[in-house]
Protein backbone atom coordinates (compact mmCIF):
# COMPACT_ATOMS: atom_id res chain seq x y z
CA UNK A 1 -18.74 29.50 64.44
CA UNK A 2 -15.69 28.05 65.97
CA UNK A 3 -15.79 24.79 64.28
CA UNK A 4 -19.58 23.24 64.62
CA UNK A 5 -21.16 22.14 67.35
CA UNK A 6 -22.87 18.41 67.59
CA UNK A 7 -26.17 18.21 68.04
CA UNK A 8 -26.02 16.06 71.25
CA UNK A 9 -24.25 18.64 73.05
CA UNK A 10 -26.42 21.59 72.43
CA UNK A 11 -29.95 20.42 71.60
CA UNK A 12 -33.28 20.01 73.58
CA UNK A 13 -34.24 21.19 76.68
CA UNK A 14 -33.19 20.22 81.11
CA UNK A 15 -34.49 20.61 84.32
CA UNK A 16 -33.70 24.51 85.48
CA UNK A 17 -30.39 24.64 86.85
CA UNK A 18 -30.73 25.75 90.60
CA UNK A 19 -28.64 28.97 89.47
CA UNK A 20 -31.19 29.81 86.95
CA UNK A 21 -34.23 29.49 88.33
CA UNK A 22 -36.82 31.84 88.32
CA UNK A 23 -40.31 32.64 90.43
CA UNK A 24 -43.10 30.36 88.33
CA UNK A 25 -46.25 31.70 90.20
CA UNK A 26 -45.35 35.47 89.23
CA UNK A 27 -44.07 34.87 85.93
CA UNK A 28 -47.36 32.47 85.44
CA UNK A 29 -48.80 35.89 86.76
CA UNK A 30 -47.44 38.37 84.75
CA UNK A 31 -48.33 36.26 81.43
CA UNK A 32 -51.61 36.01 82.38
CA UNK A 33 -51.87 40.10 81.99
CA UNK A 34 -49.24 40.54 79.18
CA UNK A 35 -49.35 37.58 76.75
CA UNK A 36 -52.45 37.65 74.36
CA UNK A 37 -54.35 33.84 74.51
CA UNK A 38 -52.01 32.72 77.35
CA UNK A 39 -53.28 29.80 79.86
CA UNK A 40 -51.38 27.90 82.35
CA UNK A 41 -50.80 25.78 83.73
CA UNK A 42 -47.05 26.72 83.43
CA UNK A 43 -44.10 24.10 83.01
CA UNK A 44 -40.22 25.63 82.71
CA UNK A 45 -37.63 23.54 81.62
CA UNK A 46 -34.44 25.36 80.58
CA UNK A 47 -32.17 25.07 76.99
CA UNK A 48 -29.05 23.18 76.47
CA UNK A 49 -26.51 25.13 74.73
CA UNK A 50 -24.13 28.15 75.44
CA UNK A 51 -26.58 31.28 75.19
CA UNK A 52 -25.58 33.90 77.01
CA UNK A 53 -28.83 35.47 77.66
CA UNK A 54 -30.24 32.36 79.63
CA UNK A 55 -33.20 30.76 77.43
CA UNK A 56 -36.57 28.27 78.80
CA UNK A 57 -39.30 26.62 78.02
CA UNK A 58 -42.20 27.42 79.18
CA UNK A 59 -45.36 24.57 78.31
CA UNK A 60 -48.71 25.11 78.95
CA UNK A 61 -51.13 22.83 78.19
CA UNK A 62 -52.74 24.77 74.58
CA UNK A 63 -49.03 25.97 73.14
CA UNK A 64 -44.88 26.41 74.51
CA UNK A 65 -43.09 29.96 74.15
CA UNK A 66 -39.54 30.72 74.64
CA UNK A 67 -38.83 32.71 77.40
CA UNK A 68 -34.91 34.84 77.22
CA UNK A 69 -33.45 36.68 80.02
CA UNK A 70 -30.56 38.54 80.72
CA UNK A 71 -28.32 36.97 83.29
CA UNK A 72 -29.05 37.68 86.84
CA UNK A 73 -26.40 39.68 88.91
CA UNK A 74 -24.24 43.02 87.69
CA UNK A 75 -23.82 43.71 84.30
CA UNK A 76 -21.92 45.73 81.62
CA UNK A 77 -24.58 48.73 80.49
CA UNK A 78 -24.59 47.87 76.72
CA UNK A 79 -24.30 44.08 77.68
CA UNK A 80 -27.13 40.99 76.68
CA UNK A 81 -29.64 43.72 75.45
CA UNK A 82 -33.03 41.80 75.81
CA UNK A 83 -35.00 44.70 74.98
CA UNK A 84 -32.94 44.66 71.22
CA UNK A 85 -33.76 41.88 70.54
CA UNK A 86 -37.48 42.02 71.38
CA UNK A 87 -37.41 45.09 69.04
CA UNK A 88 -35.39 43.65 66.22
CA UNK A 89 -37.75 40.31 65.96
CA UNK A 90 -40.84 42.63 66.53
CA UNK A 91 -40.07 44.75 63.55
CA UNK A 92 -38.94 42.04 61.46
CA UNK A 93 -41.86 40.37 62.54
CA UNK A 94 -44.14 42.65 60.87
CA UNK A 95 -42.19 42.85 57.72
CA UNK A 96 -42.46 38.99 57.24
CA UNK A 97 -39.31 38.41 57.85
CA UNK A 98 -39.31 34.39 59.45
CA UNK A 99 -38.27 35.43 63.12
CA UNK A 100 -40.42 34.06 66.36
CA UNK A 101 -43.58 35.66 66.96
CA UNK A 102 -42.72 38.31 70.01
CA UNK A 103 -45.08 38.57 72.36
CA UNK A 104 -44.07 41.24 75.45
CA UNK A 105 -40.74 42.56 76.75
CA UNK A 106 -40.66 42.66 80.92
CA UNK A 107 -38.64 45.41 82.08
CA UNK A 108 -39.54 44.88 85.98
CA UNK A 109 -36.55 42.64 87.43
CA UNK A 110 -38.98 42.42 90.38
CA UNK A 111 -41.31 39.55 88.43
CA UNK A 112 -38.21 36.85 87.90
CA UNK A 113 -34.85 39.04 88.92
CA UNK A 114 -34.13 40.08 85.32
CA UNK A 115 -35.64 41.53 82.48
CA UNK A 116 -37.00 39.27 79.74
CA UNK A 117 -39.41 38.84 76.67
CA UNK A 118 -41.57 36.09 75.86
CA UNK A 119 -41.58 34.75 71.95
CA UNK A 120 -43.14 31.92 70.64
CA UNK A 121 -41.74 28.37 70.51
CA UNK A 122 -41.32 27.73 67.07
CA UNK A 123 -40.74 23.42 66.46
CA UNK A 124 -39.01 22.79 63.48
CA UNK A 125 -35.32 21.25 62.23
CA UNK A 126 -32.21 22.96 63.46
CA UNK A 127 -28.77 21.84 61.80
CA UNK A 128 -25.95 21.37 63.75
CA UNK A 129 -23.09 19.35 61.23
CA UNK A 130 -22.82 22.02 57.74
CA UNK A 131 -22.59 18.97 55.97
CA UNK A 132 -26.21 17.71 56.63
CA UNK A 133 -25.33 14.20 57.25
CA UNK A 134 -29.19 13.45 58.30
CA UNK A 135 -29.97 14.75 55.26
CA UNK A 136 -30.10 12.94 51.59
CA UNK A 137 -27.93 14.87 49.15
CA UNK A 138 -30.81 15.99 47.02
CA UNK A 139 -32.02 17.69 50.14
CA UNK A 140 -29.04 19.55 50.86
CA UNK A 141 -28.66 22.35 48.12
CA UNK A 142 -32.21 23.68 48.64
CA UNK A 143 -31.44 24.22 52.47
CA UNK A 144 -28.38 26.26 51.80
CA UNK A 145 -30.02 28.00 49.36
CA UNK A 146 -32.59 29.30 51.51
CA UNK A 147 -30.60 30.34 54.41
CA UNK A 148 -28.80 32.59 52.10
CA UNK A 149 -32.06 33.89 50.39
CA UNK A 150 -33.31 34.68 53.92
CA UNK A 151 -30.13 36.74 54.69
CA UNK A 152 -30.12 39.01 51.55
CA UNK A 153 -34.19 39.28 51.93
CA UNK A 154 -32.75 40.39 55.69
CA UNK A 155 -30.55 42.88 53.89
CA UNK A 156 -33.34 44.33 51.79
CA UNK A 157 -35.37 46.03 54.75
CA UNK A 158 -34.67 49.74 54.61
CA UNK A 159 -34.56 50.16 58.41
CA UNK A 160 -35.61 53.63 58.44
CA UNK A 161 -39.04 52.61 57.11
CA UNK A 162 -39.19 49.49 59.24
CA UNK A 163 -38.83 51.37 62.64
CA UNK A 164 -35.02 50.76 62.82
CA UNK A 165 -33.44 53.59 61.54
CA UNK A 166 -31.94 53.89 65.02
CA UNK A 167 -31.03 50.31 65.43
CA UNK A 168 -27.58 51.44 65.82
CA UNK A 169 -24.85 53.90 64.23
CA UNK A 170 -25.49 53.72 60.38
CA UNK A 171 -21.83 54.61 59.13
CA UNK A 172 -18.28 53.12 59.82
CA UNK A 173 -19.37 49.73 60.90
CA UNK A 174 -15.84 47.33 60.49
CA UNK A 175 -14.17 50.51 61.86
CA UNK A 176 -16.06 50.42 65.09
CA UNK A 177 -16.41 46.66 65.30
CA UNK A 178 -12.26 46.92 64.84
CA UNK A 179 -11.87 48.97 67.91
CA UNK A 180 -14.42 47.60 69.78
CA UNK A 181 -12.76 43.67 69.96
CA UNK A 182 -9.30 45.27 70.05
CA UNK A 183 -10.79 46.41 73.15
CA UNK A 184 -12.22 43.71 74.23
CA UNK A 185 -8.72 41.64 73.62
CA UNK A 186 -7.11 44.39 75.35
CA UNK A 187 -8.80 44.10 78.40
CA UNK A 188 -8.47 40.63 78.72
CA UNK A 189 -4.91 40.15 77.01
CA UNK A 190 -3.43 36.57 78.89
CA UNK A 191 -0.35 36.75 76.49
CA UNK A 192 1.36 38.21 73.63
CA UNK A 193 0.23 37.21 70.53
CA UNK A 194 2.32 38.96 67.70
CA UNK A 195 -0.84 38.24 64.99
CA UNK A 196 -2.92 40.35 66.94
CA UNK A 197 -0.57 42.70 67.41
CA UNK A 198 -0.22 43.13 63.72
CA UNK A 199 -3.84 43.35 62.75
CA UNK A 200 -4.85 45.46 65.18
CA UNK A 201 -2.37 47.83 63.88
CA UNK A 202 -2.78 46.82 60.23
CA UNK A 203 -7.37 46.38 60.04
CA UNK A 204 -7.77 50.14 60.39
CA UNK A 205 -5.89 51.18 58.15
CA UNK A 206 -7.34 49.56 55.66
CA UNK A 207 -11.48 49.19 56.21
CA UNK A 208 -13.20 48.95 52.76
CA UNK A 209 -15.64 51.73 52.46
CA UNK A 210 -18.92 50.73 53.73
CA UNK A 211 -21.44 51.13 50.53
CA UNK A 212 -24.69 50.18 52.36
CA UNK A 213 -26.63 50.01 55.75
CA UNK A 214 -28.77 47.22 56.64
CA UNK A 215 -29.72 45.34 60.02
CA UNK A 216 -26.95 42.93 60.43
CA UNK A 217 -27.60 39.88 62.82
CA UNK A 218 -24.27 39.65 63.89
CA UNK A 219 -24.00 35.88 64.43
CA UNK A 220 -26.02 34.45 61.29
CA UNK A 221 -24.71 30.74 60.69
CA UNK A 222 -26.80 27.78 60.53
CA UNK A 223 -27.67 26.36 63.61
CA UNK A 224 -29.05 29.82 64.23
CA UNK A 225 -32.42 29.19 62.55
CA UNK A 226 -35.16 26.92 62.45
CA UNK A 227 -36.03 25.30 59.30
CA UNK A 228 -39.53 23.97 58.62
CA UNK A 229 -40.08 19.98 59.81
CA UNK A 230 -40.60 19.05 55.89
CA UNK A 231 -39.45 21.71 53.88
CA UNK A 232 -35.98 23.30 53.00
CA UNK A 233 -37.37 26.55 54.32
CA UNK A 234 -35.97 28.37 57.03
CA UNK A 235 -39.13 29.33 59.95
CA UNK A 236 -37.45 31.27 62.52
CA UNK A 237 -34.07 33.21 62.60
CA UNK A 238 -32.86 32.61 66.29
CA UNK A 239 -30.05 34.83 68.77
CA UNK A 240 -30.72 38.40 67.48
CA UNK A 241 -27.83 39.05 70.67
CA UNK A 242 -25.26 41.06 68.65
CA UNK A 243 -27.31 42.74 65.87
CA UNK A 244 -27.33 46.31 64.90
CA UNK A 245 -26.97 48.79 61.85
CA UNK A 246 -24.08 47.80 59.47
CA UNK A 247 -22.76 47.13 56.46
CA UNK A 248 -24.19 43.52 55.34
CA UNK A 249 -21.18 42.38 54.18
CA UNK A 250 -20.05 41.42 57.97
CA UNK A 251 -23.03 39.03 57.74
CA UNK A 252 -22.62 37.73 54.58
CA UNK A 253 -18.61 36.48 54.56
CA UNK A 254 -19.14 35.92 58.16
CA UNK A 255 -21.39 32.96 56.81
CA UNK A 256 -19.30 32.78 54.36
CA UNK A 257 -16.59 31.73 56.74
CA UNK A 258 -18.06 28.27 57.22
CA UNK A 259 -16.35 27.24 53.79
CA UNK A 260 -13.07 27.74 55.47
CA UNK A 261 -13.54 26.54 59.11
CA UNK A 262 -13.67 22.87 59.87
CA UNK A 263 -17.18 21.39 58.60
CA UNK A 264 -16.90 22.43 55.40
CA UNK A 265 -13.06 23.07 54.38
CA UNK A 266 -12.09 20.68 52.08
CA UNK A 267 -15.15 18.70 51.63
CA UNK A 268 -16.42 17.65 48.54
CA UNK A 269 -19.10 19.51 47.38
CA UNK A 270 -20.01 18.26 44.85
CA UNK A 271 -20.74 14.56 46.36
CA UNK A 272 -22.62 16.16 48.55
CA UNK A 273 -24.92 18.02 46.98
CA UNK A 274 -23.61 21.32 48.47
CA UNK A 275 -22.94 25.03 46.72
CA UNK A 276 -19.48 25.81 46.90
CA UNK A 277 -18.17 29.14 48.05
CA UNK A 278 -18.30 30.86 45.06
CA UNK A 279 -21.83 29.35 44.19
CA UNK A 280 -23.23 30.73 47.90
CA UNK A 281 -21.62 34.01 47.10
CA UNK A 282 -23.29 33.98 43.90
CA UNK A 283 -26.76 33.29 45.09
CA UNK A 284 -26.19 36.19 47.64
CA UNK A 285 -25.05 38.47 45.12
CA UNK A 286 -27.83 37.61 42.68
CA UNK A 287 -30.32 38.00 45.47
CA UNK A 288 -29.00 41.88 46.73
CA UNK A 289 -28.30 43.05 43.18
CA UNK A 290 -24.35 43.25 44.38
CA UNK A 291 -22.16 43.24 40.99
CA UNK A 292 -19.60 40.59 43.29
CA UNK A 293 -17.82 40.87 46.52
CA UNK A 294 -13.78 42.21 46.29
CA UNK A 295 -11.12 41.36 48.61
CA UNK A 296 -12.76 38.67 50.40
CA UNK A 297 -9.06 37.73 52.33
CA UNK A 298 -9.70 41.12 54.09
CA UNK A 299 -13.06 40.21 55.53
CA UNK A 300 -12.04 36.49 56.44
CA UNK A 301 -8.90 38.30 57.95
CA UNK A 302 -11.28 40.51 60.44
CA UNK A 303 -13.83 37.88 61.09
CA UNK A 304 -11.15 35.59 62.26
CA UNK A 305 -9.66 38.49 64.29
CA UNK A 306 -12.95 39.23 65.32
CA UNK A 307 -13.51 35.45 66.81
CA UNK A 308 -10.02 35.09 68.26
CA UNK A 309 -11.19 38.67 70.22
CA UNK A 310 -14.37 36.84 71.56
CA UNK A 311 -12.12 33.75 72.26
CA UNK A 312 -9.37 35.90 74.15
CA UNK A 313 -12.57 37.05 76.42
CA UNK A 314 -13.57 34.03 77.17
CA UNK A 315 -9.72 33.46 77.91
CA UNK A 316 -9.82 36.61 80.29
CA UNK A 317 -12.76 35.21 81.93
CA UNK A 318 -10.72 31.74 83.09
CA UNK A 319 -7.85 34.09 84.58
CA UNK A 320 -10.66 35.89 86.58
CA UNK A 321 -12.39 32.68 87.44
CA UNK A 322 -15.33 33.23 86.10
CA UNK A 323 -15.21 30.86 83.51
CA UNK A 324 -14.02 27.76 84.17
CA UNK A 325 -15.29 24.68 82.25
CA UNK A 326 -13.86 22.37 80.06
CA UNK A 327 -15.20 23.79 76.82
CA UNK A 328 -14.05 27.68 77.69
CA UNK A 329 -10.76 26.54 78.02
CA UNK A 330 -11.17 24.86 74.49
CA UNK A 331 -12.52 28.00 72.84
CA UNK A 332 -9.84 29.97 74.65
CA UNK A 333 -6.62 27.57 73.47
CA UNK A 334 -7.90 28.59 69.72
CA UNK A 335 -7.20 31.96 70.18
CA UNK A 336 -3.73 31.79 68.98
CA UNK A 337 -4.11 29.49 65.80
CA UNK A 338 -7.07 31.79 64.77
CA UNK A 339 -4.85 35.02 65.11
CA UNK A 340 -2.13 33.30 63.27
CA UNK A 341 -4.85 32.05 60.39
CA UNK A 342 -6.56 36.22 60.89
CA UNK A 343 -2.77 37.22 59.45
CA UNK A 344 -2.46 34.82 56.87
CA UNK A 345 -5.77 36.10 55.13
CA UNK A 346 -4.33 39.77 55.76
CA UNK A 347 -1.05 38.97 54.05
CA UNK A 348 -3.23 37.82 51.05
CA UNK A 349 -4.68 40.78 51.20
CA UNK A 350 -1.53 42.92 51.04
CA UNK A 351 -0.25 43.07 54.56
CA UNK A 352 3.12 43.17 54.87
């Protein structure tokens, strides 16, 4: 959610880079014996865009799935989970929850190198630009009022009686997530940043009490779902990567956050047809029976320490070499100005 992303950058589908590409005939062989109704011919073309677990195409000539595996090579244990998310979207799935239909999980890294699962290719509208420009402003409203409909229906599910109730640990969820990117900046500090310092000292001390459990998505912004060709209606929510059991309200003012990143800070909402923040938190609260949400500057203060901990990793991944392109070194330059925005929000929120 650094910013948005334009469409042209991210969007549609290329050749298989020679890095990722993967045995056809056996995977063409494996879905023969493990995906219900499939027929090949098989066609793989790979997706644009930054996922981390590495995401094709795969046409045949009847339908296309999706196809996500983890990267090939060593990997951290915990690290680009495929089998989560194949669970998360098939419990959702059967819930009615709009998520892709999931078809099987491959464990075997002898069919392609890696495990993977195979989910359906759902075609639809994704949004890029939180202002809708393609859009007319009549249509606007009813989009952003569904994408925050389908996050409190989201954090409805009891996940105990959906299958989940191990999803993840069910208590202390901003304490955990605290430590764990503190970590994570730690490890791949490049400089001092006095900010960071300063919240990492300051967050834990002060973590609201967590008052409910849900599934949390983890990375729930717009151009994460699919909305229907026609209809303001969200089809499929996409990049189930970092969810687990938590307390919603990480989801909900991490979308939240969009009103105060670049997109949607400062715009006029009301020439284009567009909730404002305190209409979106409304709608949200109205949806999950919540009375209102209190102390927002302390959540905006941990999701933007949050983001400048992912940034500083992609930061300690140029100093190791292995990241090097144009738009890592981007990300990791904003570290600093979104430590030094993380502090502001805590000092609103009492920090001293």
């Amino acid at each position: 959610m650094v910013g948005y992303r334009r469409d042209e950058d991210y969007s549609g589908t290329k050749p298989v880079e020679e890095r990722h590409r993967i045995d056809e005939t056996r995977l063409d062989a494996w879905m023969r014996e493990h995906v219900e109704g499939y027929q090949g011919p098989l066609t793989v073309l790979q997706f644009k865009g930054g996922q981390s677990n590495p995401t094709y195409r795969l046409n045949t000539p009847s339908r296309s799935y999706v196809l996500r595996r983890k990267p090939f090579g060593k990997l951290l244990p915990s690290a680009h989970a495929v089998d989560r998310e194949f669970r998360v979207i098939s419990a959702l799935g059967q819930q009615g929850f709009p998520v892709a239909k999931a078809y099987a999980l491959c464990t075997d890294d002898a069919v392609i190198g890696a495990a993977f699962y195979i989910m359906s290719m759902e075609e639809g509208r994704v949004f890029w630009d939180p202002t809708l420009p393609s859009l007319p402003r009549e249509a606007r409203r009813p989009i952003f009022e569904d994408k925050i409909r389908t996050l409190a229906q989201l954090h409805q599910y009891d996940p105990q009686a959906i299958g989940l109730g191990d999803y993840g640990r069910p208590g202390n969820y901003f304490a955990r997530q605290v430590d764990r990117w503190t970590k994570q900046y730690r490890a791949s500090e490049t400089q001092t940043i006095p900010e960071m310092d300063r919240l990492i000292e300051w967050l834990p001390r002060t973590v609201p009490e967590q008052e409910r459990v849900s599934v949390v998505h983890g990375d729930f912004r717009l151009d994460n779902m699919i909305f229907h060709a026609t209809e303001p209606r969200v089809i499929a929510v996409l990049d189930w990567e970092l969810s687990t059991l938590g307390d919603p309200l990480a989801d909900f003012t991490y979308l939240l956050m969009q009103w105060i990143m670049p997109g949607l800070d400062g715009a006029d909402f009301a020439a284009l047809g567009l909730p404002t923040m305190d209409e979106a938190a409304a709608l949200y609260c109205d949806a999950t029976g919540r009375a209102g949400i209190s102390n927002l500057d302390w959540y905006f203060s941990y999701n933007l320490f949050r983001l400048a901990g992912i940034l500083q990793g992609i930061a300690g991944r140029i100093r190791d070499g292995t990241a090097a392109s144009d738009k890592a070194k981007e990300s990791a330059a904003r570290t600093v100005p979104l430590a030094q925005e993380a502090w502001a929000y805590a000092r609103k929120a009492g920090a001293v």
